[in-house]
C-alpha atoms as a PDB file:
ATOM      1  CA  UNK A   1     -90.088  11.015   2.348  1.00  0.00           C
ATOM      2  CA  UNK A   2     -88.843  13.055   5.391  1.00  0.00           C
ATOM      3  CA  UNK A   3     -87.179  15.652   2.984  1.00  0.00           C
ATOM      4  CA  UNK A   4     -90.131  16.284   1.024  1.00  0.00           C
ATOM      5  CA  UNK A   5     -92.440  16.099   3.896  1.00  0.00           C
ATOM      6  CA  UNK A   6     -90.542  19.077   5.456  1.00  0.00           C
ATOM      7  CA  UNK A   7     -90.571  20.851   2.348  1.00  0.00           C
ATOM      8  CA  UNK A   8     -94.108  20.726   2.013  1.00  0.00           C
ATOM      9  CA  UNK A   9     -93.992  21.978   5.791  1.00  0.00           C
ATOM     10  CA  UNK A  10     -92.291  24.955   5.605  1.00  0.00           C
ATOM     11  CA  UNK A  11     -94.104  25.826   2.296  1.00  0.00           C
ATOM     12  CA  UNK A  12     -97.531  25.019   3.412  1.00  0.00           C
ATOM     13  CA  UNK A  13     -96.758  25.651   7.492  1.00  0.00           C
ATOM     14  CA  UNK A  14     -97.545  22.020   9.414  1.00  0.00           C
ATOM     15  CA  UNK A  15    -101.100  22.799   9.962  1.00  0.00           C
ATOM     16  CA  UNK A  16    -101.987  24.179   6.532  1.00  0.00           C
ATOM     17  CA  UNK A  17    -100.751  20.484   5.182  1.00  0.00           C
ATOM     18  CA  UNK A  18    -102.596  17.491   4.532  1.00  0.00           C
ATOM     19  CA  UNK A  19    -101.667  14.092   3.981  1.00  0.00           C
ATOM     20  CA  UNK A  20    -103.232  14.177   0.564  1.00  0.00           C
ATOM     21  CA  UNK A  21    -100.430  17.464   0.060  1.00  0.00           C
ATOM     22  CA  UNK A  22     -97.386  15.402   1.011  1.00  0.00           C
ATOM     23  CA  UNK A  23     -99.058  12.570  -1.084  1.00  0.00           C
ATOM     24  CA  UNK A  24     -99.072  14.784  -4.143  1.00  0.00           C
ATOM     25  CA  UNK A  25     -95.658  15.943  -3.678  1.00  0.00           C
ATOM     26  CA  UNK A  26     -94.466  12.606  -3.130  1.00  0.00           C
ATOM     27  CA  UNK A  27     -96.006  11.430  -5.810  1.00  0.00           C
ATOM     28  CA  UNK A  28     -97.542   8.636  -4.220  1.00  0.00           C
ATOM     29  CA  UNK A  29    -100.630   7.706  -2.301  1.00  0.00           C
ATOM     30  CA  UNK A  30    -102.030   8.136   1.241  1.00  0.00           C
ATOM     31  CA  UNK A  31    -101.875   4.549   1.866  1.00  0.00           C
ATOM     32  CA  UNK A  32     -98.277   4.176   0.682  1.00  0.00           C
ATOM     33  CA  UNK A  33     -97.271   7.114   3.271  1.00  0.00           C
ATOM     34  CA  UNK A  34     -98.986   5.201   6.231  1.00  0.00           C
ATOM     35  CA  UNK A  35     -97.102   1.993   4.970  1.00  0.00           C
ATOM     36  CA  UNK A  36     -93.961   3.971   6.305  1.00  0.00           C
ATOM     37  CA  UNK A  37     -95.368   6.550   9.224  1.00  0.00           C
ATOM     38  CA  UNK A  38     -98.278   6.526  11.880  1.00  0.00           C
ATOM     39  CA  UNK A  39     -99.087  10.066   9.734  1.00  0.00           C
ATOM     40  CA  UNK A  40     -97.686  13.492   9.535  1.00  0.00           C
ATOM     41  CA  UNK A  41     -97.110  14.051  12.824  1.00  0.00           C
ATOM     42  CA  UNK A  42     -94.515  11.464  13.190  1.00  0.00           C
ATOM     43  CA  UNK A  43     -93.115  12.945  10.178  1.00  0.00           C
ATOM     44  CA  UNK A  44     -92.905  16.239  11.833  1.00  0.00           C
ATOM     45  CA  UNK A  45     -91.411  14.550  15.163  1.00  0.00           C
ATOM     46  CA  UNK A  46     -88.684  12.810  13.083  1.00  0.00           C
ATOM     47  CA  UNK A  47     -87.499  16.831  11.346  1.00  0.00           C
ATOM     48  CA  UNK A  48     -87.864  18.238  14.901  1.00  0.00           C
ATOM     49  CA  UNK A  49     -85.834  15.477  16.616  1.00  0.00           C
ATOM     50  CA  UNK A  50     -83.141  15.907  14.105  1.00  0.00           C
ATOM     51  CA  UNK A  51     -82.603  19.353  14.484  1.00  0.00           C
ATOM     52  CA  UNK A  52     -82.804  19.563  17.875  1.00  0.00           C
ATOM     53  CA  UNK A  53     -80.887  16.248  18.407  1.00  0.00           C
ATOM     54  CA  UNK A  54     -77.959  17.889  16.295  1.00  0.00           C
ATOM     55  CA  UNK A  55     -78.133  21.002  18.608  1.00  0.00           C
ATOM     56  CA  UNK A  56     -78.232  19.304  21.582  1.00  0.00           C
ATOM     57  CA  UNK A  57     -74.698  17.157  20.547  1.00  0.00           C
ATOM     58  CA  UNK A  58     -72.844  20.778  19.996  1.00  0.00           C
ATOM     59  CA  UNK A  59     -73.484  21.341  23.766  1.00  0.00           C
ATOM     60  CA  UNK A  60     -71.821  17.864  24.376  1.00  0.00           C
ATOM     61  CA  UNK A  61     -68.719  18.569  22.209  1.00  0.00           C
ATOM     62  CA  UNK A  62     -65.657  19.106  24.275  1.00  0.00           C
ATOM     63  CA  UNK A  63     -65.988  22.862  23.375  1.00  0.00           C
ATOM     64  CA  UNK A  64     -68.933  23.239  24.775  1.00  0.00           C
ATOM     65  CA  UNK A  65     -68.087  21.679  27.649  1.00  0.00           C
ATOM     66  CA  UNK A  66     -64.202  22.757  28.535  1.00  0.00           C
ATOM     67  CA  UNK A  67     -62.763  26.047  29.176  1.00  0.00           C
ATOM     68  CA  UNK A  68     -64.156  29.440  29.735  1.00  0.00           C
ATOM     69  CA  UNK A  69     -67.675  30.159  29.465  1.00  0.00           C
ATOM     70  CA  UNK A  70     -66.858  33.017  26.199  1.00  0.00           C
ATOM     71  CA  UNK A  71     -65.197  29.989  24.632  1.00  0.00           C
ATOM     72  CA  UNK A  72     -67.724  27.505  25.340  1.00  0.00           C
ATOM     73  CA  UNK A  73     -70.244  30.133  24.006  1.00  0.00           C
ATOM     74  CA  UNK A  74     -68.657  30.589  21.239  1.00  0.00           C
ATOM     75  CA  UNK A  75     -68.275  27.123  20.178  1.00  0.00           C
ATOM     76  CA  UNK A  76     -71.840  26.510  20.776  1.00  0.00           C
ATOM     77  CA  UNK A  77     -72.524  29.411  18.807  1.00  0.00           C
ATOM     78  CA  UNK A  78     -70.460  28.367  16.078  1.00  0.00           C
ATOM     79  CA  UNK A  79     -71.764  24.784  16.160  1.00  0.00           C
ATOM     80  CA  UNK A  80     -75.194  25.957  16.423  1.00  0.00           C
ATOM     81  CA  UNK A  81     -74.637  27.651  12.621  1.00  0.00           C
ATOM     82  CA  UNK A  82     -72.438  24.711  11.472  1.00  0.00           C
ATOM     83  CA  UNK A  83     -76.018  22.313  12.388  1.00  0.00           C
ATOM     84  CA  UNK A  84     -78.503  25.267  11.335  1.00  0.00           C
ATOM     85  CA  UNK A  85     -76.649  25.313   7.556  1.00  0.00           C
ATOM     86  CA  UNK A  86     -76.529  21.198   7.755  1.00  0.00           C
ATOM     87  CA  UNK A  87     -79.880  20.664   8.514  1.00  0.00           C
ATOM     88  CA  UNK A  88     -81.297  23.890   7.561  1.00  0.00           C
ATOM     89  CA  UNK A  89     -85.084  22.913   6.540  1.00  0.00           C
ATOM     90  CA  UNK A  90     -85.058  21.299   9.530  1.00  0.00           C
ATOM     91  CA  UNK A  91     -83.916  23.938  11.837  1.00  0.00           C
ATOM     92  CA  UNK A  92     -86.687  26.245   9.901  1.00  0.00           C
ATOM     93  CA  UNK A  93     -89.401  24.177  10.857  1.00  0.00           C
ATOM     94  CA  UNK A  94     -88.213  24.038  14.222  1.00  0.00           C
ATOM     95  CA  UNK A  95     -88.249  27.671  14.232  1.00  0.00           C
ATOM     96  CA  UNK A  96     -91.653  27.917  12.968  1.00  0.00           C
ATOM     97  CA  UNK A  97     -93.760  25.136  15.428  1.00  0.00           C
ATOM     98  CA  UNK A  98     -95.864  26.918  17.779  1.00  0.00           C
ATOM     99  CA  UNK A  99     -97.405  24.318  20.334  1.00  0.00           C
ATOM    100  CA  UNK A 100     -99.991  23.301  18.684  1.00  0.00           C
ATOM    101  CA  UNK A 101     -99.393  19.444  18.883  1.00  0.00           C
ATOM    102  CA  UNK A 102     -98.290  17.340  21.577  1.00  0.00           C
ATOM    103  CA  UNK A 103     -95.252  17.055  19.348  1.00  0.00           C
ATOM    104  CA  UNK A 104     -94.411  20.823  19.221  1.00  0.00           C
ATOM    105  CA  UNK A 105     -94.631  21.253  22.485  1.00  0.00           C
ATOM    106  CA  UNK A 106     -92.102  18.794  23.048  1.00  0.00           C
ATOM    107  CA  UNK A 107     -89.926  20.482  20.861  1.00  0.00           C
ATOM    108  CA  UNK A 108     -90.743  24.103  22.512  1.00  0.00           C
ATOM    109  CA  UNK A 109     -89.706  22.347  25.836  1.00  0.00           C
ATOM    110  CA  UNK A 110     -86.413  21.326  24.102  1.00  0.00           C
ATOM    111  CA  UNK A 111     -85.391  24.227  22.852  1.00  0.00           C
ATOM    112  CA  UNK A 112     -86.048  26.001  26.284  1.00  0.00           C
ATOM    113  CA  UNK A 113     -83.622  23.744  27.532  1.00  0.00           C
ATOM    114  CA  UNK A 114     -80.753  24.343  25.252  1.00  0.00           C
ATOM    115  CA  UNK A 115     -82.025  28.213  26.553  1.00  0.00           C
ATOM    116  CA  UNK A 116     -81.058  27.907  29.747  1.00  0.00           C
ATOM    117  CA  UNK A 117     -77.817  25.810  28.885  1.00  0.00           C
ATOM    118  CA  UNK A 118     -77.131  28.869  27.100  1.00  0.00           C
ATOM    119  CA  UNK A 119     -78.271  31.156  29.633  1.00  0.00           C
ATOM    120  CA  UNK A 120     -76.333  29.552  32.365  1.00  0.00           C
ATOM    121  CA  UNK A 121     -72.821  30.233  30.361  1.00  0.00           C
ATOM    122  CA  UNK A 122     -74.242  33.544  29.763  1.00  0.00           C
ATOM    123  CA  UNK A 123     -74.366  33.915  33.911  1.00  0.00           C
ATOM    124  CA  UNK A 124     -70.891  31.717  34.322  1.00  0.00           C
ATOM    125  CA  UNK A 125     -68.955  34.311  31.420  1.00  0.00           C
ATOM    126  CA  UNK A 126     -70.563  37.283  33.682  1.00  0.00           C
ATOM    127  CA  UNK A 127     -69.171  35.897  36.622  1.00  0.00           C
ATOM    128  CA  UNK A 128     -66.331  35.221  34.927  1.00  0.00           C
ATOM    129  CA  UNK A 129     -65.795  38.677  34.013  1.00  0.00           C
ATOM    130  CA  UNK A 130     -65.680  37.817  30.294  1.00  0.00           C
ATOM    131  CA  UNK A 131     -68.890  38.824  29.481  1.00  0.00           C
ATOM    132  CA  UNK A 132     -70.162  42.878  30.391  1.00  0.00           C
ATOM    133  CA  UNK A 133     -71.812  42.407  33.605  1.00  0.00           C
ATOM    134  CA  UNK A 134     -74.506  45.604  32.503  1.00  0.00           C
ATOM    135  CA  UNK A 135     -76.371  43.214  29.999  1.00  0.00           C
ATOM    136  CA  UNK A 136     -79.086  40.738  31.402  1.00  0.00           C
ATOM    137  CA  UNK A 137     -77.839  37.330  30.387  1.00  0.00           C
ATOM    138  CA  UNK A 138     -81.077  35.795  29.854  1.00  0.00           C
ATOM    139  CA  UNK A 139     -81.774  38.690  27.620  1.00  0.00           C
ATOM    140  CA  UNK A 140     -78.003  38.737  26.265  1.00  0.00           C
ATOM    141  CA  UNK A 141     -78.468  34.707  25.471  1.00  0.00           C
ATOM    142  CA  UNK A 142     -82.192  35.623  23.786  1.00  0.00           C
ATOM    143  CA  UNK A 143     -80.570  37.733  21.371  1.00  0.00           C
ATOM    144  CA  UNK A 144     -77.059  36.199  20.687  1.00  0.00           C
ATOM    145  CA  UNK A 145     -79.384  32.923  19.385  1.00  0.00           C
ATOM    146  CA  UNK A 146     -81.847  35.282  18.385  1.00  0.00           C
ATOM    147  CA  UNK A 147     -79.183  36.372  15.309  1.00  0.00           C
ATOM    148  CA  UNK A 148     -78.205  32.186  14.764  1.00  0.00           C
ATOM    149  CA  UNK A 149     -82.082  31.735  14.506  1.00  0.00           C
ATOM    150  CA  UNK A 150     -82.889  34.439  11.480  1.00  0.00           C
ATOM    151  CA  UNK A 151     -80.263  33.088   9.687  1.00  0.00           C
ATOM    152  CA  UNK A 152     -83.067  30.808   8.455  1.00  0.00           C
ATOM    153  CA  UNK A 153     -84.853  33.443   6.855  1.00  0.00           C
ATOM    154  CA  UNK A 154     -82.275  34.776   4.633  1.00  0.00           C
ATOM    155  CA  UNK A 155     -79.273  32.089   4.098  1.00  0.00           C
ATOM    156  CA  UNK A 156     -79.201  29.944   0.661  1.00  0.00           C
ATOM    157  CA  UNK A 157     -76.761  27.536   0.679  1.00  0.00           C
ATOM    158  CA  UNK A 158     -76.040  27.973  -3.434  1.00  0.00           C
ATOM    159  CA  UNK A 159     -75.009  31.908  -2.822  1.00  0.00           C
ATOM    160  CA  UNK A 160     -71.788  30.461  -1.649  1.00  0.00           C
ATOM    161  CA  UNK A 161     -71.374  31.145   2.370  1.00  0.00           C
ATOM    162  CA  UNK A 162     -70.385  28.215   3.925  1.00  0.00           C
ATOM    163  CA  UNK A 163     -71.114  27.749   7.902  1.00  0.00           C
ATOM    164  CA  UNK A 164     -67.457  28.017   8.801  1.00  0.00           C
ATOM    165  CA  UNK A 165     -67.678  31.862   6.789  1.00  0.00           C
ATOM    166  CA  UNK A 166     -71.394  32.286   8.085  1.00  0.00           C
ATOM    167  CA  UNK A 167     -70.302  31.501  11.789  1.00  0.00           C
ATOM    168  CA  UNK A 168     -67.147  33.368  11.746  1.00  0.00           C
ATOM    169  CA  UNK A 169     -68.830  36.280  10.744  1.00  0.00           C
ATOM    170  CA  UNK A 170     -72.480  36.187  13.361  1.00  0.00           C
ATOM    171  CA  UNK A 171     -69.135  35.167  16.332  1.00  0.00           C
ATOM    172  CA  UNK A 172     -67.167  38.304  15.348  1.00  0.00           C
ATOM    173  CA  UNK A 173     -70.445  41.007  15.326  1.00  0.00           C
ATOM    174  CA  UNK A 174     -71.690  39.117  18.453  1.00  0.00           C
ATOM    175  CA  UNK A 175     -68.397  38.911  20.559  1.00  0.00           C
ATOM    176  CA  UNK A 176     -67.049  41.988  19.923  1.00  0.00           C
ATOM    177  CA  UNK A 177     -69.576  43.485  21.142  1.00  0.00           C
ATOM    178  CA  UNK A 178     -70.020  41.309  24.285  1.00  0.00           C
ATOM    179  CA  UNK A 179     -66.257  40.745  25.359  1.00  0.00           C
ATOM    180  CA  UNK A 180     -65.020  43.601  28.129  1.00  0.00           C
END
């Protein structure tokens, strides 16, 4: 139900949906749905909550918490493709909530906090001297997720890049660039 829900999400966005749309595509009835859910909202609370859940376990990961801050970055970075290819649909509709719902603003609130986790080894790899001192790191942070986060709008799984080949790729462009 959850994968065809979000399907119908993205395709549709959450607000141009209706339960009698995810009924359809389910190919059952409204009832059945409630049966299961409180309504579509909890069915857009489970997606987000999955994405963000598998985001927020990267930063856990004794990568992302050992070493260096460029290392720790990087393995976020990585880990942050590795979840955005395994739960891609997910991580697309996470992308595209705007606040509209009690719900999405929760989820707008999470993913400002896995921000500033990224933002703060942004500042510790500056201080570190690891990272060029000359770039904001908010700003730096902003657009080093900013190229993980449009990898939604382009990347099909059945062209053949896996994540490993994906994030090797986005981690070479973005630390070669941000490395002194």
């Amino acid at each position: 139900m959850l994968r065809v829900a979000v399907r119908v999400f993205n395709e549709r966005g959450y607000d141009g949906t209706s339960m009698e749309d995810l009924a359809r595509a389910l190919g059952v009835t409204k009832s059945a749905i409630y049966h299961h859910v409180a309504g579509k909202e909890e069915l857009l609370r489970q997606s987000l909550d999955r994405a963000l859940d598998a985001l927020f376990a990267v930063t856990r990961e004794p990568g992302a918490t050992d070493g260096p801050a460029i290392s720790r970055l990087d393995h976020v970075l990585r880990g942050s493709v590795r979840v955005l290819v395994e739960e891609l649909p997910h991580v697309t509709l996470l992308l595209r909530v705007r606040g509209n719902t009690g719900v999405e603003r929760r989820a707008l609130e999470r993913r400002r906090e896995f921000d500033h986790f990224v933002g703060a080894l942004m500042r510790q790899g500056v201080a570190e001297g690891d990272i060029r001192p000359d770039i904001d790191p908010a700003l730096a942070g902003r657009l080093l997720f900013g190229m993980v986060n449009s990898i939604v709008e382009w990347y099909r799984p059945e062209r053949g890049l896996d994540a490993t080949a994906l994030a090797e790729a986005l981690a070479s462009v973005a630390f070669d660039g941000l490395r002194v």
